[in-house]
C-alpha atoms as a PDB file:
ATOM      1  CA  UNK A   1      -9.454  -9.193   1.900  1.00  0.00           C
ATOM      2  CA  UNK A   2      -6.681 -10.925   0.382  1.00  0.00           C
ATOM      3  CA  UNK A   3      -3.429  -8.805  -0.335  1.00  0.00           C
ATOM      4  CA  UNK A   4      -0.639 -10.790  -2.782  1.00  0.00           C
ATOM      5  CA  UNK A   5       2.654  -9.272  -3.412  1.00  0.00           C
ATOM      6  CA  UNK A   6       2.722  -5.840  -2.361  1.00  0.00           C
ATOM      7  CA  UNK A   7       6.340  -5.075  -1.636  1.00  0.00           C
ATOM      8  CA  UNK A   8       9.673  -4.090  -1.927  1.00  0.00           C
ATOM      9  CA  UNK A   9      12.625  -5.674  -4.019  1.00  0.00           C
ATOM     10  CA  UNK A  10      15.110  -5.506  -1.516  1.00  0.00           C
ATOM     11  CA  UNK A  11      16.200  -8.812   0.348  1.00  0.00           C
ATOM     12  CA  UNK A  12      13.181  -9.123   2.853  1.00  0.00           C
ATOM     13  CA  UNK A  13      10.729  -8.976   0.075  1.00  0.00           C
ATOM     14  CA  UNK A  14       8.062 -10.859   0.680  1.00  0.00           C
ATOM     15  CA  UNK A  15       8.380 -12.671  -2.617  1.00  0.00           C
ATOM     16  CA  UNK A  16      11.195 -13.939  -2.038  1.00  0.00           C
ATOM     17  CA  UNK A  17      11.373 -14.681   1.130  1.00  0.00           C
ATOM     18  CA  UNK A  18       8.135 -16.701   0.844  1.00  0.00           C
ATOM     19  CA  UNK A  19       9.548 -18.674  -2.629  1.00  0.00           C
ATOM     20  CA  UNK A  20       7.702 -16.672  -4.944  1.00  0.00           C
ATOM     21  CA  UNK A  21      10.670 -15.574  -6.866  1.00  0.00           C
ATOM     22  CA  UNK A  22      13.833 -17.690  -6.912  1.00  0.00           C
ATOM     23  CA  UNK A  23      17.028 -15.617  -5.874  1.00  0.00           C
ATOM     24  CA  UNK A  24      18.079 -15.794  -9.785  1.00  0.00           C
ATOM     25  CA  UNK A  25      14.477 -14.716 -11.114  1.00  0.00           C
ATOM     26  CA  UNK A  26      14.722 -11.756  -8.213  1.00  0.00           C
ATOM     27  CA  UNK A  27      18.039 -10.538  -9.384  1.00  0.00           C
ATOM     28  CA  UNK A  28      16.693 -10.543 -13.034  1.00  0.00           C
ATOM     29  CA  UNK A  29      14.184  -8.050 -12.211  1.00  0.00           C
ATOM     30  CA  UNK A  30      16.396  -5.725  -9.827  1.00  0.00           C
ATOM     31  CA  UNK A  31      18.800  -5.901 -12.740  1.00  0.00           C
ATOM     32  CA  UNK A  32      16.071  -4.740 -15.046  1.00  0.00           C
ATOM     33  CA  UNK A  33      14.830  -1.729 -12.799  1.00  0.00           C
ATOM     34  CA  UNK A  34      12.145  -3.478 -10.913  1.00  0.00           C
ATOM     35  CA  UNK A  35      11.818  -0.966  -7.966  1.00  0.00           C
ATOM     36  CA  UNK A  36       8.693  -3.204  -6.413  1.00  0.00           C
ATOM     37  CA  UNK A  37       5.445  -5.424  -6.502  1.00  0.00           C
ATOM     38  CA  UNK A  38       2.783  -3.759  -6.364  1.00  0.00           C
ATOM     39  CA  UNK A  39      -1.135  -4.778  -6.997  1.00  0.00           C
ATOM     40  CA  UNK A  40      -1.204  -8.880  -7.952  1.00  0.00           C
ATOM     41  CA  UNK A  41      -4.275 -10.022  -6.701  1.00  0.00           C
ATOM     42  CA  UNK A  42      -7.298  -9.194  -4.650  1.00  0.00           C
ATOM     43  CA  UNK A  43     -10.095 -10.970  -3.841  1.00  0.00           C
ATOM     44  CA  UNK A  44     -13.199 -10.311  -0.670  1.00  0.00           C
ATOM     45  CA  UNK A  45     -14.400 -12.745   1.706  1.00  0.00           C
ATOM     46  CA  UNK A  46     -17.077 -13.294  -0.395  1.00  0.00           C
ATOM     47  CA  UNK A  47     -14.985 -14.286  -3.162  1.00  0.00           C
ATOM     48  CA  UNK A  48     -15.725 -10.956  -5.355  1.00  0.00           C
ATOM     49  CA  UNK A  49     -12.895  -9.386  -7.606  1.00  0.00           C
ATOM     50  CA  UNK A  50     -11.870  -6.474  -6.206  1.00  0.00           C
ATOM     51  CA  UNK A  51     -10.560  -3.928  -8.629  1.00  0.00           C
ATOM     52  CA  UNK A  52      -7.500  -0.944  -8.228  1.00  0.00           C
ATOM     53  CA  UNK A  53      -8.479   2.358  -8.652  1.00  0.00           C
ATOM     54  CA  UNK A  54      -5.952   5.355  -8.364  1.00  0.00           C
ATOM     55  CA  UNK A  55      -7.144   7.587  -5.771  1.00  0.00           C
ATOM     56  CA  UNK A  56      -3.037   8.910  -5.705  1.00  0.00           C
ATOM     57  CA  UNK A  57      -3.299  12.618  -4.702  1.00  0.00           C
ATOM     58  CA  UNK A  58      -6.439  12.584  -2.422  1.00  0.00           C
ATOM     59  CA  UNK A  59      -6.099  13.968   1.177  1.00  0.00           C
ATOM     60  CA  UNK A  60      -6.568  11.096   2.976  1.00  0.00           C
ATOM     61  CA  UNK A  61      -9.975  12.890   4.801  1.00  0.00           C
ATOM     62  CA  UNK A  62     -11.387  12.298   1.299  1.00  0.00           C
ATOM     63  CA  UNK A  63     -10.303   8.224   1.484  1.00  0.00           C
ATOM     64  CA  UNK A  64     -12.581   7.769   4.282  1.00  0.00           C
ATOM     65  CA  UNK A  65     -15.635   8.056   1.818  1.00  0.00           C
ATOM     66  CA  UNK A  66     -14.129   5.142   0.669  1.00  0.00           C
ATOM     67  CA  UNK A  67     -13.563   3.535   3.796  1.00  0.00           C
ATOM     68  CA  UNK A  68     -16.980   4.641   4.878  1.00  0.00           C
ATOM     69  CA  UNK A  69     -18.219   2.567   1.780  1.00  0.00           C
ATOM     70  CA  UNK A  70     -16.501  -0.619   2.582  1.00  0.00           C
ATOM     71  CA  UNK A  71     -13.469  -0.245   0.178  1.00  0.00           C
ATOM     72  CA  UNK A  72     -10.671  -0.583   1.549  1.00  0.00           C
ATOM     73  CA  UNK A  73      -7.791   1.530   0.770  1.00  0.00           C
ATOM     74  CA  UNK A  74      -3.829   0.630   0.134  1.00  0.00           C
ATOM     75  CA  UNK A  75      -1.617   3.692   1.243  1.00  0.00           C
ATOM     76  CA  UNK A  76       2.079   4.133   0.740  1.00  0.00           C
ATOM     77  CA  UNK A  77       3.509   4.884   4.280  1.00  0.00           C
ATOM     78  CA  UNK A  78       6.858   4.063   5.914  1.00  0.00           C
ATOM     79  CA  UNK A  79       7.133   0.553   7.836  1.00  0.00           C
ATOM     80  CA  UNK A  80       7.515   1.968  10.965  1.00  0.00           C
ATOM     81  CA  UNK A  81       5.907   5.317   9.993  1.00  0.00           C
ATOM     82  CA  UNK A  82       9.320   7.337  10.786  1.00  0.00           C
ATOM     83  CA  UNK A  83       9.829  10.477   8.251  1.00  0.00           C
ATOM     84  CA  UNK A  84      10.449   8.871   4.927  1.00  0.00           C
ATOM     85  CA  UNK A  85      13.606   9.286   3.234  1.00  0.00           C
ATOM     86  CA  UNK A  86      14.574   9.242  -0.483  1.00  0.00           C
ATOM     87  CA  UNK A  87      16.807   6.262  -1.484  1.00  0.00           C
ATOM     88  CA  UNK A  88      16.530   6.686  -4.936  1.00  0.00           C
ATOM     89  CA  UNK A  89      13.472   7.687  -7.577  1.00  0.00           C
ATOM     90  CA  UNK A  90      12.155   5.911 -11.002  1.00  0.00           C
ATOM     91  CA  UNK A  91      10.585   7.975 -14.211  1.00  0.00           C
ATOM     92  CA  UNK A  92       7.496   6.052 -15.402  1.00  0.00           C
ATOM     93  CA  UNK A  93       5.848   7.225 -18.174  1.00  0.00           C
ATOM     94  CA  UNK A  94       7.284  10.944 -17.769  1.00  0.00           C
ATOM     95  CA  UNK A  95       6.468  10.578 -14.007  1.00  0.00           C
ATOM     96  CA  UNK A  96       9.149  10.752 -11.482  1.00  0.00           C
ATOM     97  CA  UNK A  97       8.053   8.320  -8.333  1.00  0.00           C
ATOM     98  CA  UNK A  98      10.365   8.705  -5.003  1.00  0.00           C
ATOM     99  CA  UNK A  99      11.497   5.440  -3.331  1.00  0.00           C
ATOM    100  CA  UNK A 100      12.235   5.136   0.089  1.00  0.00           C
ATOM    101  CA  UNK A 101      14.352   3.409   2.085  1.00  0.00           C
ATOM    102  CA  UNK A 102      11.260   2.468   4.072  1.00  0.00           C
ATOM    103  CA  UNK A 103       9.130   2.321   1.846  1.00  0.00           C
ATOM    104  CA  UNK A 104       5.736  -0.222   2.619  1.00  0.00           C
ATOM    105  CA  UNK A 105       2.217  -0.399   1.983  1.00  0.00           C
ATOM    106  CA  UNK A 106      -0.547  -0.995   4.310  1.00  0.00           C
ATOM    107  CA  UNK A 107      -4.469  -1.404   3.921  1.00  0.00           C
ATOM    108  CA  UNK A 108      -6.635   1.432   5.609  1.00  0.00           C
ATOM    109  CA  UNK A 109     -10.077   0.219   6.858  1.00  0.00           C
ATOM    110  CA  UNK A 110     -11.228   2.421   9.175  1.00  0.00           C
ATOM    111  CA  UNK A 111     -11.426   5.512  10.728  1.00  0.00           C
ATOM    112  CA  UNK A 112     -12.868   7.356  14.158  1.00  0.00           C
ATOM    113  CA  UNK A 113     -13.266  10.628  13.593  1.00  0.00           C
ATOM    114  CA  UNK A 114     -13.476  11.717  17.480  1.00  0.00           C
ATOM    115  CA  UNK A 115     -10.582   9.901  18.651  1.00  0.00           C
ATOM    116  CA  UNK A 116      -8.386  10.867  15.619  1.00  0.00           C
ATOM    117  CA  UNK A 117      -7.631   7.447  15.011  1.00  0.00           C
ATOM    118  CA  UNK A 118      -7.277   5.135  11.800  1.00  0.00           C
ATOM    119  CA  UNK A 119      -7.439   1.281  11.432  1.00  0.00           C
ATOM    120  CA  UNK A 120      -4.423   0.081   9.620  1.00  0.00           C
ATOM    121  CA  UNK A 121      -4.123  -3.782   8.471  1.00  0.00           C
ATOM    122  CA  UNK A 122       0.251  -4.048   8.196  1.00  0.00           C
ATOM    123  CA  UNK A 123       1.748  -7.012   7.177  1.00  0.00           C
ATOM    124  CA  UNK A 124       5.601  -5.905   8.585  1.00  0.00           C
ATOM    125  CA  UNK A 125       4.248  -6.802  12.440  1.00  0.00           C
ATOM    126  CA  UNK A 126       3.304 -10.050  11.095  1.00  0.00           C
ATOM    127  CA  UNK A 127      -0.787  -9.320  10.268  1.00  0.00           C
ATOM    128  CA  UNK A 128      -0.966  -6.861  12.850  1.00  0.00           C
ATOM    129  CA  UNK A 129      -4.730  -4.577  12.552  1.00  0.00           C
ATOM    130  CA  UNK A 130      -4.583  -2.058  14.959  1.00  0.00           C
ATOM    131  CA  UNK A 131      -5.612   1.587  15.491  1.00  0.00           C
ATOM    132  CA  UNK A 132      -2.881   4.460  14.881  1.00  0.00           C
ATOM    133  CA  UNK A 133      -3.150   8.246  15.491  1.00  0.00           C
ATOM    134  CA  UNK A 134      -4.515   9.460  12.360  1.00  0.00           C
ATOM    135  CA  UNK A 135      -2.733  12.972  12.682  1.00  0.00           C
ATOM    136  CA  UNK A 136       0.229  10.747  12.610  1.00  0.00           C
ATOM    137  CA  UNK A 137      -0.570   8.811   9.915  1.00  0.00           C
ATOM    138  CA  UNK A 138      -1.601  11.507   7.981  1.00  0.00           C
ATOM    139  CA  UNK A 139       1.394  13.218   7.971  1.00  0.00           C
ATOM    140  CA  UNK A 140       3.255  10.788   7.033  1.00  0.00           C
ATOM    141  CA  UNK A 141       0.670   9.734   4.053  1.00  0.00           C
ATOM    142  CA  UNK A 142       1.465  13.692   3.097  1.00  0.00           C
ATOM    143  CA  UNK A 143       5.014  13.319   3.063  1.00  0.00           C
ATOM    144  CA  UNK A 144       5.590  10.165   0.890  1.00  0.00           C
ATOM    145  CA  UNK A 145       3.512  11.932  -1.431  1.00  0.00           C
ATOM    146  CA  UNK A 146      -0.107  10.547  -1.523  1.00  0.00           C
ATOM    147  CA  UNK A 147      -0.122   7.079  -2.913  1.00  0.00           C
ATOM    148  CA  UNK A 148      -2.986   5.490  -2.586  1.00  0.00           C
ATOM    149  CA  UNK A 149      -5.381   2.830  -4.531  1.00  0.00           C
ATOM    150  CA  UNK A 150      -8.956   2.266  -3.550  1.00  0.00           C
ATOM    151  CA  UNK A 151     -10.201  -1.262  -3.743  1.00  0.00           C
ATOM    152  CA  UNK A 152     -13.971  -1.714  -5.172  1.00  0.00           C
ATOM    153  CA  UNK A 153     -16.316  -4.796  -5.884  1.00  0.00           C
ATOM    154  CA  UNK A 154     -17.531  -3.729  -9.132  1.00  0.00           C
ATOM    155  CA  UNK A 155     -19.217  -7.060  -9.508  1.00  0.00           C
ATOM    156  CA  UNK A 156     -23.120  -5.110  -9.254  1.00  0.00           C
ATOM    157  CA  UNK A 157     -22.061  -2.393 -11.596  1.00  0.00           C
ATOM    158  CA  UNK A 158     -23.999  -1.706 -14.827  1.00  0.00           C
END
């Protein structure tokens, strides 16, 4: 799975720190309400589009269909999943979203029911893919409101 661009626009952001964005382009879009990246590109390791599909709202027991399916799943969680707090919040189409001061995004693809855990793929610990307490997780999933997007290979669809 290949993730481009998912991200905050504060000084760390990824695209900008990686050249993406000059420092002048950056400030453009800050100046113009840009509030993040979200969503530029994924691909499989087959090569196969993958394709975003809202799944904002579900409890995240129901995103382990997905999971169980071989989608992964992108969930809005905190960077070091402490207790989110509300830096500031954006109206989108009659929709107010929260932002958070730690806001990030990490890519859910797995799960273990007895031991409660969840496999998380985060790109703050520098790639790490490890196994967190699900309860854990979960609550904090709850809290920054249930943003989510399911990934799907829709290439064998008719």
């Amino acid at each position: 799975l290949s993730v481009i661009g998912v991200g905050a626009m504060n000084d760390d952001a990824t695209v900008l720190t990686s050249g993406v964005l000059t420092n002048h382009d950056f400030l453009v879009l800050k100046r113009n309400g840009a509030v993040g990246d979200i969503l530029s590109h994924f691909i499989n390791e087959n090569g196969a589009a993958l394709y975003p599909f809202d799944t904002t709202g579900l409890e995240l027991y129901d995103l382990y269909k997905f999971i169980h399916a071989g989608c992964p799943v992108l969930i809005w969680t905190t960077y070091d999943r402490s207790r989110p707090y509300i830096e500031q919040s954006r109206v989108y189409e009659g929709i107010s979203y929260p932002w958070y001061d730690t806001e990030h995004c990490v890519c859910l693809h797995g799960f273990h029911l007895p031991d409660s855990e969840v496999k998380v793929a985060d790109s703050w610990d520098y790639g790490k893919d490890d196994w967190e307490d699900a309860s854990r997780f979960e609550d904090i999933y709850d809290e920054v409101g249930r943003f989510s997007v399911v990934l799907m290979d829709i290439s064998d669809l008719k």
